[in-house]
N, C-alpha and C. Protein backbone atom coordinates (compact mmCIF):
# COMPACT_ATOMS: atom_id res chain seq x y z
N UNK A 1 -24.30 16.44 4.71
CA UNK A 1 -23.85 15.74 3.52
C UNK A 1 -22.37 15.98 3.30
N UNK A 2 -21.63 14.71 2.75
CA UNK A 2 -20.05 14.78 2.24
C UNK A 2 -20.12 14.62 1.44
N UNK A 3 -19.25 15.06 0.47
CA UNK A 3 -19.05 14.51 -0.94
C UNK A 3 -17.23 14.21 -1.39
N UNK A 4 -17.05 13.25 -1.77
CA UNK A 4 -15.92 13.10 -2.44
C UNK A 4 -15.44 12.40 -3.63
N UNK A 5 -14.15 13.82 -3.79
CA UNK A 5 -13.71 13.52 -5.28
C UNK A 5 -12.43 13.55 -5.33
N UNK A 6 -11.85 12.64 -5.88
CA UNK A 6 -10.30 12.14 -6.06
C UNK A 6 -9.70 12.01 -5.47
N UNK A 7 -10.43 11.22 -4.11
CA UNK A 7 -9.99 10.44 -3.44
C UNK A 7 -9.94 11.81 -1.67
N UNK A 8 -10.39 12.68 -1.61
CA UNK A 8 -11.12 14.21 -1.21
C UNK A 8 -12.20 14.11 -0.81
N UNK A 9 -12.71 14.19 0.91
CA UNK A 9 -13.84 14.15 1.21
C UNK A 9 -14.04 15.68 1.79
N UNK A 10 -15.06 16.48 1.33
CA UNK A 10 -15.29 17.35 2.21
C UNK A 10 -16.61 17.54 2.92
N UNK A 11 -16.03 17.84 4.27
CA UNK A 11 -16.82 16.87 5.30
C UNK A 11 -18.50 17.37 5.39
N UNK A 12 -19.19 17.66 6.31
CA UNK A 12 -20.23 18.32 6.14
C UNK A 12 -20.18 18.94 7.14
N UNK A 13 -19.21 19.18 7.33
CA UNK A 13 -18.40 20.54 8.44
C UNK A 13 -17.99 21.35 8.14
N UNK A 14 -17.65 21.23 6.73
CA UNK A 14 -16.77 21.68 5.44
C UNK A 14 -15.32 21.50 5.10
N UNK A 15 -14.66 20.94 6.32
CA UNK A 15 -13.40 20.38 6.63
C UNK A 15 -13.16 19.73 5.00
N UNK A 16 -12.22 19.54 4.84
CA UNK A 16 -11.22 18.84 3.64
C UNK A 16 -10.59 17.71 3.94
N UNK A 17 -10.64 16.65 4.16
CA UNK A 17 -10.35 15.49 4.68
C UNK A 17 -9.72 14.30 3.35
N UNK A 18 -8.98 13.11 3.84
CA UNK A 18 -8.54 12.46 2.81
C UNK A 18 -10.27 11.01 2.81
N UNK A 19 -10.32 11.19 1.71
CA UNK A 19 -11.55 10.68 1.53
C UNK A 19 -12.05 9.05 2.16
N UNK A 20 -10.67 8.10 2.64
CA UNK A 20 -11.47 7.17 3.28
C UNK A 20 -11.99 6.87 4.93
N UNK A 21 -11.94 8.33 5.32
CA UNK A 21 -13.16 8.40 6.77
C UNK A 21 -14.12 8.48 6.43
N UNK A 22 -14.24 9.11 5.10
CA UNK A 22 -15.83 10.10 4.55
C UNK A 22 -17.37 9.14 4.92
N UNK A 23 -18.08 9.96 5.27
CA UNK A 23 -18.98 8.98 5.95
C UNK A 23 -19.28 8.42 7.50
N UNK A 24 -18.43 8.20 8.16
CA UNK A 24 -17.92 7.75 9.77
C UNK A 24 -17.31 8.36 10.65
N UNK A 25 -18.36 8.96 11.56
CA UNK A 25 -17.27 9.68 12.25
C UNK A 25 -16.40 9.30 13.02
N UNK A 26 -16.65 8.26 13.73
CA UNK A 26 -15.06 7.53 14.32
C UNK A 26 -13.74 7.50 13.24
N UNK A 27 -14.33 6.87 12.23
CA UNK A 27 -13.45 7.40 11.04
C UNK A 27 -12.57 8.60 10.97
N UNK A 28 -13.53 9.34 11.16
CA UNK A 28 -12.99 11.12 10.61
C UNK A 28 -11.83 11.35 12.00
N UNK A 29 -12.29 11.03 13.76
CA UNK A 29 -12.03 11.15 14.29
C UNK A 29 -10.37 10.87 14.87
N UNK A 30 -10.61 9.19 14.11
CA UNK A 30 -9.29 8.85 14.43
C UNK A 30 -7.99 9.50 13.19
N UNK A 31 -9.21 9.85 12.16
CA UNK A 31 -7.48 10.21 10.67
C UNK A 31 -7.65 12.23 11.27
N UNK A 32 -8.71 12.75 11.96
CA UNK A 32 -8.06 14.09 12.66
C UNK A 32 -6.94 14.27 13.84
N UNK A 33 -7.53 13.18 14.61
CA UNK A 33 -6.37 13.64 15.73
C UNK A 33 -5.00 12.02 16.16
N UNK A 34 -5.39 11.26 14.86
CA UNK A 34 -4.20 10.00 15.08
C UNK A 34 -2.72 10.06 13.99
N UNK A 35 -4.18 9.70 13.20
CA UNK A 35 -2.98 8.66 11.99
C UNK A 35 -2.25 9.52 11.03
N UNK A 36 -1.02 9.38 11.19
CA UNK A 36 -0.17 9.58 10.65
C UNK A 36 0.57 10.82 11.63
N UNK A 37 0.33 10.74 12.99
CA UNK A 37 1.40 11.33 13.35
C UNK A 37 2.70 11.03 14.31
N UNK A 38 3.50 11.21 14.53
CA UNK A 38 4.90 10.77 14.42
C UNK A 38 5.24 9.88 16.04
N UNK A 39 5.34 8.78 16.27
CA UNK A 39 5.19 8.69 17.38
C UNK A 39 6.63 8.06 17.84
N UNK A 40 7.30 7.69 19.64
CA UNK A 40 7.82 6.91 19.59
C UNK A 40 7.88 6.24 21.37
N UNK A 41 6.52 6.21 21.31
CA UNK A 41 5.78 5.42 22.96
C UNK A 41 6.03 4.04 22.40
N UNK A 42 7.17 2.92 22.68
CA UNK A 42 7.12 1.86 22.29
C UNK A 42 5.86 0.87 22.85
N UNK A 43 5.02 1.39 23.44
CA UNK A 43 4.00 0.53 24.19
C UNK A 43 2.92 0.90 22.90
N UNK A 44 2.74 2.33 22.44
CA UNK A 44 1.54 2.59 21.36
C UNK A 44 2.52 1.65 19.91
N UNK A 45 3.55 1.80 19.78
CA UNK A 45 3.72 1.15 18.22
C UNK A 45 3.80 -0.51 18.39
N UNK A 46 3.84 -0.95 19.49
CA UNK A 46 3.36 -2.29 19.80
C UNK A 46 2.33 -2.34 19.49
N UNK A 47 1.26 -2.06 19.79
CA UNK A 47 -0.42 -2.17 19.81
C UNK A 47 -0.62 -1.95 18.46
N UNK A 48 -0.13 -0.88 17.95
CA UNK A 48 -0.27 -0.49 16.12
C UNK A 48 -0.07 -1.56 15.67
N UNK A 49 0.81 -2.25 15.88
CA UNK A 49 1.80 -3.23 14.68
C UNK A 49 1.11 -4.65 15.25
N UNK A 50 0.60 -4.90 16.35
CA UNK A 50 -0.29 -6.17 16.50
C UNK A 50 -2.03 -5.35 15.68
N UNK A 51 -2.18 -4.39 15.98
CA UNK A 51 -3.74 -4.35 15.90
C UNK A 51 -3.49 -4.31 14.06
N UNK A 52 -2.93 -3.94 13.50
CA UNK A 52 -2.64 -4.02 12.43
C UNK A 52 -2.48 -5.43 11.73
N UNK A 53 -1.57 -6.13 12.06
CA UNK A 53 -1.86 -7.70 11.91
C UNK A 53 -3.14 -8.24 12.17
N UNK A 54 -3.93 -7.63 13.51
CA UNK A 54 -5.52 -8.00 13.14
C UNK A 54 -6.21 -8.03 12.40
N UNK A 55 -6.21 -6.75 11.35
CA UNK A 55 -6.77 -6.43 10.02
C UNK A 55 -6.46 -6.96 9.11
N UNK A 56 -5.59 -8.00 9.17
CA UNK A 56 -5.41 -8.64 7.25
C UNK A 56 -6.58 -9.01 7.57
N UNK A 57 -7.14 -8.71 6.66
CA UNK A 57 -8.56 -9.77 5.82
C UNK A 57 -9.65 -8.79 6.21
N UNK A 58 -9.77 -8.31 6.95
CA UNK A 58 -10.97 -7.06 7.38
C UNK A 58 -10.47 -5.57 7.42
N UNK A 59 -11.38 -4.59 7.65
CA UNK A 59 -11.06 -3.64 7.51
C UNK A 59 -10.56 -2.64 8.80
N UNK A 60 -10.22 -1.87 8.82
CA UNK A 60 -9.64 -0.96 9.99
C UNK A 60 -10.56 -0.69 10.79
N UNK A 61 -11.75 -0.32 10.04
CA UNK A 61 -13.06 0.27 11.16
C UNK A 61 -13.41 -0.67 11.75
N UNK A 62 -13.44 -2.05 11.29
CA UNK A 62 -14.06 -3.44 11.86
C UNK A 62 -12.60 -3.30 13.77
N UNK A 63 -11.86 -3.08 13.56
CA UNK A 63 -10.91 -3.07 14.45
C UNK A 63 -10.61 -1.81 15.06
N UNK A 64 -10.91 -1.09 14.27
CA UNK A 64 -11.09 0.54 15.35
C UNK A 64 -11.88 0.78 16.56
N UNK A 65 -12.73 0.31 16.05
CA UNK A 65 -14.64 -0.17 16.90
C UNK A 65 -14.07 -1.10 17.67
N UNK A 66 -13.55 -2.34 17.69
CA UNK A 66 -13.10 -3.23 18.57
C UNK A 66 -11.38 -2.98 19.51
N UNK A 67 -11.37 -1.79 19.24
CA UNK A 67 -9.81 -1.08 20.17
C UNK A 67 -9.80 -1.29 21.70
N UNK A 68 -10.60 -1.06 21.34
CA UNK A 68 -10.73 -0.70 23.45
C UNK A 68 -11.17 -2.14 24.07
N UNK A 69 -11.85 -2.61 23.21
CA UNK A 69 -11.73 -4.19 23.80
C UNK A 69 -10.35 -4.82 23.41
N UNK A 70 -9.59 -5.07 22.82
CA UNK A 70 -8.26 -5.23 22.68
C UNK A 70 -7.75 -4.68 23.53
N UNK A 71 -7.52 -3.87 23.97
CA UNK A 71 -6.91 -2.44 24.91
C UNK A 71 -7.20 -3.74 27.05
N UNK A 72 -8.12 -3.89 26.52
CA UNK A 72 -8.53 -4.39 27.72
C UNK A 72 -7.89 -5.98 27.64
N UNK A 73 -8.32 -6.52 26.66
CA UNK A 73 -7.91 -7.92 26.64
C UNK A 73 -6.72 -8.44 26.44
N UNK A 74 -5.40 -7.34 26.23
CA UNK A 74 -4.25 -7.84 26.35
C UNK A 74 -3.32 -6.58 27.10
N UNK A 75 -4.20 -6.56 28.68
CA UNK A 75 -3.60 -5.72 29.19
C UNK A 75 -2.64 -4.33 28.38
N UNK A 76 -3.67 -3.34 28.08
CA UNK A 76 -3.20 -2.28 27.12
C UNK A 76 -1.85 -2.56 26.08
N UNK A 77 -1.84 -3.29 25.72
CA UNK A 77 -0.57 -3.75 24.88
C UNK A 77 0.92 -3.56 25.70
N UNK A 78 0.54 -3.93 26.80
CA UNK A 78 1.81 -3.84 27.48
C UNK A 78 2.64 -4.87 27.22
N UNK A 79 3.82 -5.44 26.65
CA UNK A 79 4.02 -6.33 26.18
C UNK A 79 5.42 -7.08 26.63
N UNK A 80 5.80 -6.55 27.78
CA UNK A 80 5.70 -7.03 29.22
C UNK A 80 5.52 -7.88 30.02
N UNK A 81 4.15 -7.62 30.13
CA UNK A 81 3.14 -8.58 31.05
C UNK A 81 2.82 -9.69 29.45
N UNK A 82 2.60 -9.26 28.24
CA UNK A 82 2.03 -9.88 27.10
C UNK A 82 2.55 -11.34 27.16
N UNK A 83 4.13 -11.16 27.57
CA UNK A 83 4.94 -11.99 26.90
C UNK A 83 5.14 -12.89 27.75
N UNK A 84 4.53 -12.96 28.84
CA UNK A 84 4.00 -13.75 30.20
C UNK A 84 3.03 -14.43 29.92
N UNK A 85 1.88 -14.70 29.24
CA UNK A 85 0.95 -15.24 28.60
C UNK A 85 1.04 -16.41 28.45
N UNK A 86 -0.41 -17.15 29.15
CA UNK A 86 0.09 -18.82 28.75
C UNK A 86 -0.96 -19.32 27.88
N UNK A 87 -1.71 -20.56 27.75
CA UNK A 87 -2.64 -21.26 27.10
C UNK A 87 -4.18 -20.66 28.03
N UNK A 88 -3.63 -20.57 28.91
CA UNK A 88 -5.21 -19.86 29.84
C UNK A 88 -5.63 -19.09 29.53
N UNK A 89 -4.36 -17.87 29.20
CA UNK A 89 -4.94 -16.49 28.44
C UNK A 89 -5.69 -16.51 26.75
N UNK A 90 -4.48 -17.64 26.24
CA UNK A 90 -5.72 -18.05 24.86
C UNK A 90 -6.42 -18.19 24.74
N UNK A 91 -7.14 -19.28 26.00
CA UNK A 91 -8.46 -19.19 25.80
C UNK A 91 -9.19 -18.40 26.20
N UNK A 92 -9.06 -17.29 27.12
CA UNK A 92 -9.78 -16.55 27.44
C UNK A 92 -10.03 -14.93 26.26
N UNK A 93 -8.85 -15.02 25.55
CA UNK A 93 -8.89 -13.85 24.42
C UNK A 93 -9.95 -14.73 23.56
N UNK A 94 -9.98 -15.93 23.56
CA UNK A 94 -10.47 -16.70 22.15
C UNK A 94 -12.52 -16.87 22.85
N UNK A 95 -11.98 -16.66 24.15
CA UNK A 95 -13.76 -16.20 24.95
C UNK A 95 -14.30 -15.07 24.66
N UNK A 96 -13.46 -14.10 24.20
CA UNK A 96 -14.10 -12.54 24.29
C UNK A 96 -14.28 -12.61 23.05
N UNK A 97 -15.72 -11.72 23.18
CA UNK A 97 -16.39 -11.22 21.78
C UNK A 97 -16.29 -10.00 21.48
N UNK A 98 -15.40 -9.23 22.39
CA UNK A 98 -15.35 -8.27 21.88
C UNK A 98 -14.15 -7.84 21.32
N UNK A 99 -13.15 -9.23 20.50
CA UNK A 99 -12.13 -7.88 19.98
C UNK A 99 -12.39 -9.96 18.87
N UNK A 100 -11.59 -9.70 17.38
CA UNK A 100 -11.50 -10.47 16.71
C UNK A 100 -10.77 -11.90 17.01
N UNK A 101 -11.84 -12.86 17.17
CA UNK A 101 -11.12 -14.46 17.99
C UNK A 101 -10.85 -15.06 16.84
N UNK A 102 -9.14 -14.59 16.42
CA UNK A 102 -8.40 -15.59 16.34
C UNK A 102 -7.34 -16.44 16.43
N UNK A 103 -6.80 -17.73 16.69
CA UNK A 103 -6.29 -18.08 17.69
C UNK A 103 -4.88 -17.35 16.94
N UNK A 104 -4.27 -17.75 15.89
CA UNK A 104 -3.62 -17.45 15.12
C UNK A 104 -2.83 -16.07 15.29
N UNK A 105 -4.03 -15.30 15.00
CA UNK A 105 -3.28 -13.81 15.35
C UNK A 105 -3.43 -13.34 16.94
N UNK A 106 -3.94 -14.39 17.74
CA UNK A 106 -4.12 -13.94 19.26
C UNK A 106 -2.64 -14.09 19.74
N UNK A 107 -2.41 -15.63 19.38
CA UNK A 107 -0.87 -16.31 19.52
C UNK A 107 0.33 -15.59 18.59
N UNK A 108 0.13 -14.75 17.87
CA UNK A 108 0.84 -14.13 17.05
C UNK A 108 1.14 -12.62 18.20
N UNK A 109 0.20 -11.86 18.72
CA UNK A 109 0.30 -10.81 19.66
C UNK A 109 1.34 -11.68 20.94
N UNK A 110 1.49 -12.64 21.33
CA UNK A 110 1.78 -13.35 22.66
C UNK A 110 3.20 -13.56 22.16
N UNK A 111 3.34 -14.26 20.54
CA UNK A 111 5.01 -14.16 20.31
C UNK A 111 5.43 -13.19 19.96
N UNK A 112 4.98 -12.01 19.25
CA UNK A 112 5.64 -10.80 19.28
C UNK A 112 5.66 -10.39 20.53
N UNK A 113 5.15 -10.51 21.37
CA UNK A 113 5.49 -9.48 22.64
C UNK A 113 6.65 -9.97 23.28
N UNK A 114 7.07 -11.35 22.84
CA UNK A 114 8.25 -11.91 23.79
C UNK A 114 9.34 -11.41 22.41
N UNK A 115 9.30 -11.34 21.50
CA UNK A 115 10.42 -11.04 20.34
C UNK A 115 10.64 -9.64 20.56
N UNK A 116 9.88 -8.75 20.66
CA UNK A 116 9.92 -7.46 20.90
C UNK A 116 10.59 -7.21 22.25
N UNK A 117 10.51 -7.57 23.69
CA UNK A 117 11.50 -7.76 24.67
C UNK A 117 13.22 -7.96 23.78
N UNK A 118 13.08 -8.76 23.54
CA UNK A 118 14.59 -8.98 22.57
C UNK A 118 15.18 -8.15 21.80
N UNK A 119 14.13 -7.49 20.90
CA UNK A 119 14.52 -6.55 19.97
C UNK A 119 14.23 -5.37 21.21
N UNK A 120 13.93 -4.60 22.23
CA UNK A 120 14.30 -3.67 23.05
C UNK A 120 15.89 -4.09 23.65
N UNK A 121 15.76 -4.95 23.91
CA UNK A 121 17.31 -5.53 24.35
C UNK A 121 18.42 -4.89 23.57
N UNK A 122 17.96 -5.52 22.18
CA UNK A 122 19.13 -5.35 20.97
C UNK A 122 19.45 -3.76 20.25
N UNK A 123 18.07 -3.21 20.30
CA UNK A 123 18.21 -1.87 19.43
C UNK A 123 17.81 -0.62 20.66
N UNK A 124 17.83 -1.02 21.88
CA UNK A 124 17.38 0.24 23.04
C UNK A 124 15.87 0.64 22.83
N UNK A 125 15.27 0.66 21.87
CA UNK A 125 13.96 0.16 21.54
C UNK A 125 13.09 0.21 21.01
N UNK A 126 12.26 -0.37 20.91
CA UNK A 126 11.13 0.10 19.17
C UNK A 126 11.48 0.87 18.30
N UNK A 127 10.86 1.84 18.68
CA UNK A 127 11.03 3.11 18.20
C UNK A 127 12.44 3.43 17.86
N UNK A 128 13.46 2.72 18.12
CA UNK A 128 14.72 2.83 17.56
C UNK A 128 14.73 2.54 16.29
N UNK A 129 14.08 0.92 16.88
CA UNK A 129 14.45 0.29 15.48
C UNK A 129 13.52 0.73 14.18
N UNK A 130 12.41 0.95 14.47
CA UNK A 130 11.05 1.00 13.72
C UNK A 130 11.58 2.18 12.86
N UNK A 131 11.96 3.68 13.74
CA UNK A 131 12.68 4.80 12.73
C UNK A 131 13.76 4.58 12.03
N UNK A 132 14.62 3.47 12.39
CA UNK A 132 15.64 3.24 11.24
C UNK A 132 15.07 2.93 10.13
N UNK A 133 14.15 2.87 9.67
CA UNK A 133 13.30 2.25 8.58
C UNK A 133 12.17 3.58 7.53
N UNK A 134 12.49 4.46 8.49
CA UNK A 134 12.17 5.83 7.65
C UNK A 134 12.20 5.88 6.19
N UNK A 135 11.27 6.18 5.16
CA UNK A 135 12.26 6.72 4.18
C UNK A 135 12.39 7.76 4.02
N UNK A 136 13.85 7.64 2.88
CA UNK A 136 14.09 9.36 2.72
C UNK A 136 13.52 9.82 1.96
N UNK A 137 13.44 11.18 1.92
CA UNK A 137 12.61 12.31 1.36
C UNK A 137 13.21 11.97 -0.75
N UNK A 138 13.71 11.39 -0.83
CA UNK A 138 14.33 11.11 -2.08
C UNK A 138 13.53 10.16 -2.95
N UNK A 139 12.74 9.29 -1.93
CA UNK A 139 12.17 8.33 -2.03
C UNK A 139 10.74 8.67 -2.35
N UNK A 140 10.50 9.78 -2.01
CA UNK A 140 8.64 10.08 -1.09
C UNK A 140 8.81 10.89 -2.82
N UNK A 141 6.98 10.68 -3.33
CA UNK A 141 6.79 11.25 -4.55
C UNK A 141 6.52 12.91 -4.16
N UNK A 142 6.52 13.43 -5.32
CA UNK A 142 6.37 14.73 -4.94
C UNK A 142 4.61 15.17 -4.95
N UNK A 143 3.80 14.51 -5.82
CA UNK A 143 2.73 14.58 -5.18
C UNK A 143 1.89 13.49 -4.14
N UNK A 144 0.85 13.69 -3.55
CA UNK A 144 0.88 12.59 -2.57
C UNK A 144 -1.06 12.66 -2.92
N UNK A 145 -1.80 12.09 -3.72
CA UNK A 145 -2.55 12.24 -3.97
C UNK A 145 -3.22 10.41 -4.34
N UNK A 146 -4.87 10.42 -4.57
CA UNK A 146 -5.35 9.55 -4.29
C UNK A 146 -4.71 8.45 -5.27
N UNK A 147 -4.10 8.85 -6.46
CA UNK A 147 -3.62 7.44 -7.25
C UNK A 147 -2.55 7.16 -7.23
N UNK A 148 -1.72 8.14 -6.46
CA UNK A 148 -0.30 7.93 -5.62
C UNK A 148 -0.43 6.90 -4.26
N UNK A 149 -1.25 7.42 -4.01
CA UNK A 149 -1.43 6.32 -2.43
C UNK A 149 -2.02 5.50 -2.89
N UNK A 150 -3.02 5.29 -3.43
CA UNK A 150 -3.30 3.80 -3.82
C UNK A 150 -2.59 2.63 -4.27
N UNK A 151 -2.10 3.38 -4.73
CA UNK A 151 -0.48 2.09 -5.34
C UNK A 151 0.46 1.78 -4.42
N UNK A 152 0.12 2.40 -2.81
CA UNK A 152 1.31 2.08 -2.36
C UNK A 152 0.23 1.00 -1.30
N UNK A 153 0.10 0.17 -1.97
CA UNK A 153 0.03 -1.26 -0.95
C UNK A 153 0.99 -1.62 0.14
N UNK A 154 2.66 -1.33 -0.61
CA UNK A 154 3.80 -1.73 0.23
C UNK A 154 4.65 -0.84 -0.57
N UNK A 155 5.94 -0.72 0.19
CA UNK A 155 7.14 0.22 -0.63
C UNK A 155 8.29 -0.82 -0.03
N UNK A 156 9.51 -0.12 -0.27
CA UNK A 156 11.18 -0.89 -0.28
C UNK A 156 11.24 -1.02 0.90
N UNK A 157 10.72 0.19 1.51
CA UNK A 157 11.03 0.38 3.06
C UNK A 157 9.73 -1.09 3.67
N UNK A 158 8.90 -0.52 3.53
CA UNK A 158 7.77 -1.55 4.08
C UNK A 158 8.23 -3.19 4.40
N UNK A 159 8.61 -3.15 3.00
CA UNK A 159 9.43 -4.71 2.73
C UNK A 159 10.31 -5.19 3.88
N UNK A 160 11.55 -4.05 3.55
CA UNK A 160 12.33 -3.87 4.67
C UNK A 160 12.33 -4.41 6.45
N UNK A 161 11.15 -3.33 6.40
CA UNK A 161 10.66 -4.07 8.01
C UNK A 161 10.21 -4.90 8.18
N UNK A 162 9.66 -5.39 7.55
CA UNK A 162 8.92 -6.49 7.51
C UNK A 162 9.56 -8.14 7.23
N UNK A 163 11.12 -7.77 6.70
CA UNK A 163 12.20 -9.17 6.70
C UNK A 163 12.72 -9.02 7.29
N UNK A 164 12.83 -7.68 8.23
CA UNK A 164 13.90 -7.92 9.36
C UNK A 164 12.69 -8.21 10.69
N UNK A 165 11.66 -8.03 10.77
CA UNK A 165 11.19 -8.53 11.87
C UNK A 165 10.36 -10.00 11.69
N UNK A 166 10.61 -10.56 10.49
CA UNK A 166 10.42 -11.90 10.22
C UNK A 166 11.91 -12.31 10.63
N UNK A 167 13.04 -11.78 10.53
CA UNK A 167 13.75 -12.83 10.93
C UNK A 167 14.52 -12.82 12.29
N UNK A 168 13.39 -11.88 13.15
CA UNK A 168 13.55 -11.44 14.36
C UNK A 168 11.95 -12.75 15.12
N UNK A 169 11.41 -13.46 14.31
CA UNK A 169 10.21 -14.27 14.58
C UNK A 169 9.34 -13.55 14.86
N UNK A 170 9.06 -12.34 14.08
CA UNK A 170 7.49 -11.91 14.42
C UNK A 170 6.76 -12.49 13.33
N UNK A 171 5.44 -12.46 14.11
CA UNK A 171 4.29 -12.87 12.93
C UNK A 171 3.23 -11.92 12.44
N UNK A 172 2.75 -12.24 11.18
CA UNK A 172 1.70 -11.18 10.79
C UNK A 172 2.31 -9.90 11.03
N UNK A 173 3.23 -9.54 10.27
CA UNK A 173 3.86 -8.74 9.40
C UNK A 173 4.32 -8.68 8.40
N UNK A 174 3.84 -8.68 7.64
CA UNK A 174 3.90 -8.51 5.91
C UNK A 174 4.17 -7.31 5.50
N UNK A 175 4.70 -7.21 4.07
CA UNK A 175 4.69 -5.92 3.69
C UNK A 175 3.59 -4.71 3.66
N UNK A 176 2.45 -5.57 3.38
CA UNK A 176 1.40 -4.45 3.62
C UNK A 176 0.89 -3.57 4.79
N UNK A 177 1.28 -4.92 5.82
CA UNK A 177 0.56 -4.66 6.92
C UNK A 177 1.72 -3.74 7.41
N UNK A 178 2.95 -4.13 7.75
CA UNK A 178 4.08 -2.94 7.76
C UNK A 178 3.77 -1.38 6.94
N UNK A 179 3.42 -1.44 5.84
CA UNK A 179 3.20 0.12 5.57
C UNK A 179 1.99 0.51 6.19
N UNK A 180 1.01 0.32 6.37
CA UNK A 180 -0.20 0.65 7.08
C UNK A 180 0.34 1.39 8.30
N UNK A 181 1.21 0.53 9.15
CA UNK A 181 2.00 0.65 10.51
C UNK A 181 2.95 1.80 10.29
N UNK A 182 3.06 2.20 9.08
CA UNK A 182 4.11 3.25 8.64
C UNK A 182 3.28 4.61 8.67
N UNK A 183 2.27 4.30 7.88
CA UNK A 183 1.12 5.58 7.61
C UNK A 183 0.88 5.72 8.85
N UNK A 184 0.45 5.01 9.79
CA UNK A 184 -0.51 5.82 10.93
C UNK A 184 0.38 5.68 12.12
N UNK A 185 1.56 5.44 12.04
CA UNK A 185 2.58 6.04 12.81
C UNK A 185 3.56 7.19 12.86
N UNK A 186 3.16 7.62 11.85
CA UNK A 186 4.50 8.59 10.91
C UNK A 186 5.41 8.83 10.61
N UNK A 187 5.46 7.12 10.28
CA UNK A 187 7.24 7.39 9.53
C UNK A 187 6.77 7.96 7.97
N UNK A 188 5.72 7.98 7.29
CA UNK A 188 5.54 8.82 6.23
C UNK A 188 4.26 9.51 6.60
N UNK A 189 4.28 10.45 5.34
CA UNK A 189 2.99 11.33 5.79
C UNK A 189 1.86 11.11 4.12
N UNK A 190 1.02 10.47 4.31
CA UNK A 190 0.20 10.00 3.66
C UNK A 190 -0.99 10.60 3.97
N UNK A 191 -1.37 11.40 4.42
CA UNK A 191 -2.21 12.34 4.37
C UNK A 191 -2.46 12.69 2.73
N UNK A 192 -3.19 13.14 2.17
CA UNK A 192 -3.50 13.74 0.32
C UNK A 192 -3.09 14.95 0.45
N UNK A 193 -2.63 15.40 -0.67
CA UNK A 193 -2.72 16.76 -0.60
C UNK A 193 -3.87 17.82 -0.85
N UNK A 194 -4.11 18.73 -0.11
CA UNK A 194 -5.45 19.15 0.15
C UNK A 194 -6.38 18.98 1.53
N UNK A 195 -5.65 18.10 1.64
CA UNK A 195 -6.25 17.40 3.31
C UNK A 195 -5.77 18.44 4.06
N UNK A 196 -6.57 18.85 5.05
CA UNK A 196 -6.07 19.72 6.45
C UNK A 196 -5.43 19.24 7.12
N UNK A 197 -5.19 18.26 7.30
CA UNK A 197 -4.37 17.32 8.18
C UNK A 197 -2.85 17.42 7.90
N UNK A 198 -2.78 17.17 6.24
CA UNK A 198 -1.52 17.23 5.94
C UNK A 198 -0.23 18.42 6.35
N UNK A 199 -0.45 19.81 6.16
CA UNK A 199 0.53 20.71 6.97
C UNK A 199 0.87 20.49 8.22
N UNK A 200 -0.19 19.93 8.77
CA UNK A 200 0.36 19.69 10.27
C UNK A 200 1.19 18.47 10.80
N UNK A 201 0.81 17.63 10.05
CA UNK A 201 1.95 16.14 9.97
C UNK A 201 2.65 16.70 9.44
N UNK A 202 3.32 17.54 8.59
CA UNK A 202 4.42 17.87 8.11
C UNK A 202 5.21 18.11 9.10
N UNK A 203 4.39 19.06 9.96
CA UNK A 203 5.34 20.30 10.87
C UNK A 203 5.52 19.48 12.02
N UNK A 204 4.81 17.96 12.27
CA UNK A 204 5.17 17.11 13.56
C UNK A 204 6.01 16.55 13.28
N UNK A 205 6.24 15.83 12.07
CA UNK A 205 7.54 15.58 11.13
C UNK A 205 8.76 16.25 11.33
N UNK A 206 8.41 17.69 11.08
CA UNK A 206 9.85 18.46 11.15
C UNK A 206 10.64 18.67 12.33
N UNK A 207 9.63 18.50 13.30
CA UNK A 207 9.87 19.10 14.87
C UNK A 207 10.46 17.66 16.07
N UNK A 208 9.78 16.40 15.38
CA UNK A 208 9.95 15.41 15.91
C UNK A 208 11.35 14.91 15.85
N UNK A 209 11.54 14.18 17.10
CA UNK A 209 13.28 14.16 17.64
C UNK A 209 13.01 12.32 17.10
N UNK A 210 13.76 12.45 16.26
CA UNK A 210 14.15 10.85 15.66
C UNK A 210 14.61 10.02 17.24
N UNK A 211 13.81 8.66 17.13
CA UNK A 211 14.71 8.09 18.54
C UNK A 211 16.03 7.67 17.94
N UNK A 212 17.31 7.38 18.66
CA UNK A 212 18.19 6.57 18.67
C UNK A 212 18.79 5.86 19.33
N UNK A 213 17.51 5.22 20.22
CA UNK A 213 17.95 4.23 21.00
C UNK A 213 16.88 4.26 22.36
């Protein structure tokens, strides 16, 4: 049994967890050893920032569960080979049942992968650009708790990325979907406080070498 309170799951492991895995262990699995820590493999924050655009309208687990078929169906988010993609490959992503068929956001993964070539061109790469978009610690509340995070649908920064890679022609990036891409990448640490998780995103935070280029 778990129980959680204020937004606080503790697990039935006894672990202290931020309360929306509670219940699932793939859940629990991916917010212990993923989200929210600091990354800058421009091939993983590709895949984040498309699989993320998958989820407007459904939920994360609906697309967590369907990863590895994604993983497969657009050649590991290599985006690369992505941006090579013709009408054959549409239909064949729009054949598979195992990751979400739609044409929209299929063709949305196929033009970001060729915009993203461009923006490696322009900023040396992703992860260049993506950490210029950090916020500062000036910005971040001092507590980080369940009715603190709930309100953050989107922030300045979120926004931010999200008009400069609209006017770089990406699609399905919105402000929301940009902070999501923020949390479980770690440009912030959204972990609750109380969570076990949280000291240690701190200290990957502290230790982590900002890209610049």
């Amino acid at each position: 049994m778990s129980t959680v309170q204020d937004g606080i799951e503790t697990g039935p492991d006894g672990v202290i967890r931020c309360g929306w895995c509670a219940g699932k262990e793939d859940y629990r699995h991916y917010h212990d050893t993923e989200w929210g820590r600091p990354c800058a493999d421009d091939r993983l924050l590709f895949e984040k920032i498309c699989l993320e655009g998958f989820q407007a309208g459904l939920s994360w687990l609906t697309i967590l569960r369907k990863r590895e078929n994604f993983r497969a169906g657009f050649d590991q988010f290599d985006f690369e080979k992505i941006a090579d993609y013709n009408d054959a490959d549409v239909k064949r992503l729009l054949a598979d049942d195992g990751i979400v068929r739609h044409r929209g956001k299929i063709e949305s993964v196929i033009n970001n992968a060729r915009c993203a070539l461009q923006l490696r061109e322009d900023c040396g790469s992703l992860a260049a650009f993506f950490w210029s978009f950090e916020p500062g610690s000036e910005s971040r509340p001092e507590a980080i708790d369940h009715a603190t995070v709930k309100a953050f649908a989107s922030t300045p920064e979120s926004a931010a990325v999200s008009r400069a890679l609209k006017k770089r022609n990406w699609r399905f990036v919105g402000p929301t979907t940009c902070y999501a891409f923020m949390q479980s990448m770690g440009l912030v640490n959204d972990h609750l406080d109380g969570c076990f998780r949280r000291p240690d995103i701190d200290a990957m935070r502290a230790s982590f070498i900002r890209p610049a280029d």
